[in-house]
N, C-alpha and C. Protein backbone atom coordinates (compact mmCIF):
# COMPACT_ATOMS: atom_id res chain seq x y z
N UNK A 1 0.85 -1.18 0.00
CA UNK A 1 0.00 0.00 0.00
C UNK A 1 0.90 1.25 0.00
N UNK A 2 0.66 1.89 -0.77
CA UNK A 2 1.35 3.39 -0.62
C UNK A 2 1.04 4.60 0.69
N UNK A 3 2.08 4.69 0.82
CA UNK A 3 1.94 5.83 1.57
C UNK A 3 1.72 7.07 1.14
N UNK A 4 0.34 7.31 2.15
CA UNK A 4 -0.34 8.52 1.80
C UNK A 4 0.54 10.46 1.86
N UNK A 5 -0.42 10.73 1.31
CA UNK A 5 0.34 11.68 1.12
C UNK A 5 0.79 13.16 1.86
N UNK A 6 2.14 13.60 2.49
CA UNK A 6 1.85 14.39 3.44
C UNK A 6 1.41 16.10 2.64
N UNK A 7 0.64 16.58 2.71
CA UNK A 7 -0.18 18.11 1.81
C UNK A 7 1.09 18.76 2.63
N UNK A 8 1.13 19.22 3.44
CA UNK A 8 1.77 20.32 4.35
C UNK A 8 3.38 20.00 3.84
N UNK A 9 3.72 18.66 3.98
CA UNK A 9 4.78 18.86 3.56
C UNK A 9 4.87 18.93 2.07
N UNK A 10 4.02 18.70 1.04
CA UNK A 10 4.38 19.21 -0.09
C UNK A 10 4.28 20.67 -0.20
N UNK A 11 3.66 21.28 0.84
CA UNK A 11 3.35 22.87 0.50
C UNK A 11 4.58 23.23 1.31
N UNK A 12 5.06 23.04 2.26
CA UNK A 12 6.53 23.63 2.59
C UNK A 12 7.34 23.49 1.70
N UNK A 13 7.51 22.30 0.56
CA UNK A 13 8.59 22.01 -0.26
C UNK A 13 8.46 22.99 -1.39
N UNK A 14 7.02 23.41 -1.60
CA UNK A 14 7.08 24.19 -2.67
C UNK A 14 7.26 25.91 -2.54
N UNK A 15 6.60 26.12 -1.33
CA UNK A 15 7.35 27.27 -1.05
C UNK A 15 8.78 27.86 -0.43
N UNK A 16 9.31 26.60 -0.24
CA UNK A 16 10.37 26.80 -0.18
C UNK A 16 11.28 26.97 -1.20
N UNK A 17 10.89 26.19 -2.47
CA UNK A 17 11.66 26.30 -3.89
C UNK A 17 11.38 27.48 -4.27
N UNK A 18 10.44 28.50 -3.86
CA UNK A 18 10.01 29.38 -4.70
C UNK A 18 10.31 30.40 -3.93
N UNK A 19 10.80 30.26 -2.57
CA UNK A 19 11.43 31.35 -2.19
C UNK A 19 12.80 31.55 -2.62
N UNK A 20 13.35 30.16 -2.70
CA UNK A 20 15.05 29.99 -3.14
C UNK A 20 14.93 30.62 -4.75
N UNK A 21 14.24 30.35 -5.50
CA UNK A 21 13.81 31.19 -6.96
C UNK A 21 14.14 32.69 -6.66
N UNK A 22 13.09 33.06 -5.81
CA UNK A 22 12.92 34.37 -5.41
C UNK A 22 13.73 35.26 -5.15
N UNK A 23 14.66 35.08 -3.87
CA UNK A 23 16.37 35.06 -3.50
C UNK A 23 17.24 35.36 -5.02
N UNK A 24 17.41 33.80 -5.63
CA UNK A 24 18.23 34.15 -6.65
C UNK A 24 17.91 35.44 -7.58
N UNK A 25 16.78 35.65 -7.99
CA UNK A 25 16.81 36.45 -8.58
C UNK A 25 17.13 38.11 -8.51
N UNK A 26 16.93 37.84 -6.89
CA UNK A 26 17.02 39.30 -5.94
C UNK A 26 18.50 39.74 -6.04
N UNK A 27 18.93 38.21 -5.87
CA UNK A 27 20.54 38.69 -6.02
C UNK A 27 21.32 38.95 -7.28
N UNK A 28 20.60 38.37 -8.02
CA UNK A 28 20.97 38.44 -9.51
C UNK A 28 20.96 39.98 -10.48
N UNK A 29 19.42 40.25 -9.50
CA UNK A 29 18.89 41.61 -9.87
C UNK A 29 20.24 42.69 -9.18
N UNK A 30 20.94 42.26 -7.93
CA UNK A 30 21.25 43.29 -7.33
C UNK A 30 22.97 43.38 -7.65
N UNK A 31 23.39 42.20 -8.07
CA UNK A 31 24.82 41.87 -8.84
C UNK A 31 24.59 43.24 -9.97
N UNK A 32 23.72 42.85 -11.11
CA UNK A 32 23.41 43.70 -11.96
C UNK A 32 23.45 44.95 -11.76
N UNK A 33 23.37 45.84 -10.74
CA UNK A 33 23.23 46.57 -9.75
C UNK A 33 24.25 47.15 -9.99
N UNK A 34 25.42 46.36 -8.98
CA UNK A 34 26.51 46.70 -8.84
C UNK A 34 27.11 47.51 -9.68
N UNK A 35 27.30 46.16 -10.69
CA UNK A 35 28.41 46.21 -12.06
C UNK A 35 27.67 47.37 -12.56
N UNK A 36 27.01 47.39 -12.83
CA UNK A 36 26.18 48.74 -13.50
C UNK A 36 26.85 50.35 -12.82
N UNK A 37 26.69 50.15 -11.37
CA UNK A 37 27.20 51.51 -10.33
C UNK A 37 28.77 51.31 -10.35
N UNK A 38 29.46 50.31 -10.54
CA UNK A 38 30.76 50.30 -10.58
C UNK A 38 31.48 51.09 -11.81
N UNK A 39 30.98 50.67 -13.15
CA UNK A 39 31.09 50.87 -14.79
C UNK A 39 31.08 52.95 -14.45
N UNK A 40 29.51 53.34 -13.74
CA UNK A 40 29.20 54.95 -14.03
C UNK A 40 30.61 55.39 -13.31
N UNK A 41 30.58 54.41 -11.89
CA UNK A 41 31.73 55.55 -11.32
C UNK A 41 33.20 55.44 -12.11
N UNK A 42 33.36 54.39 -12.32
CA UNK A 42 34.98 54.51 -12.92
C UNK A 42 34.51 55.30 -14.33
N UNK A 43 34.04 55.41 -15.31
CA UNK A 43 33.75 56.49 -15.93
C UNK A 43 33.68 57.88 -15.14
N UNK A 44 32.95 58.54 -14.40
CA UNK A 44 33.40 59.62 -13.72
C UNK A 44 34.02 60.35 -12.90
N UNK A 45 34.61 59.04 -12.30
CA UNK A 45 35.93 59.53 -11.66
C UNK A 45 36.62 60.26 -12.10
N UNK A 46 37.74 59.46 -13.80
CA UNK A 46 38.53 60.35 -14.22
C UNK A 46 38.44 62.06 -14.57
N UNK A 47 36.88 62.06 -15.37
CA UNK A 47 36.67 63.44 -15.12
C UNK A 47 36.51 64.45 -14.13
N UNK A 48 36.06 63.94 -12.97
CA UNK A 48 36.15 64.55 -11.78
C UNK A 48 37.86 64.67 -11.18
N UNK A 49 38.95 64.36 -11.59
CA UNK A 49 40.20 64.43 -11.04
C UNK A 49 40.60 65.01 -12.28
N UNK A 50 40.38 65.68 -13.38
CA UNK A 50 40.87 66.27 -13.89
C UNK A 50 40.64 67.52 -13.83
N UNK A 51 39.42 67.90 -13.55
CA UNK A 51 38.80 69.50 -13.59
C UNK A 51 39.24 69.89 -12.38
């Protein structure tokens, strides 16, 4: 006979994947971020130490 099925624990498993989804993307979004604010400043640095 199979064992029945636990609901609660399939609903923890799934919100748990979908928070770990969630996360990645936050961080992914916020890497993007970075590199993006890193790129403006080393571009305006140099002009700002020249004037």
């Amino acid at each position: 006979m199979p064992k029945p099925i636990n609901y609660s624990q399939e609903r923890r498993d799934r919100d748990r994947a979908k928070a770990m989804k969630k996360a990645d993307k936050l961080a992914a979004k916020a890497e993007a971020r970075e590199r993006g604010k890193s790129a403006d400043e080393a571009e305006t640095a140099p002009e700002a130490e020249t004037e």
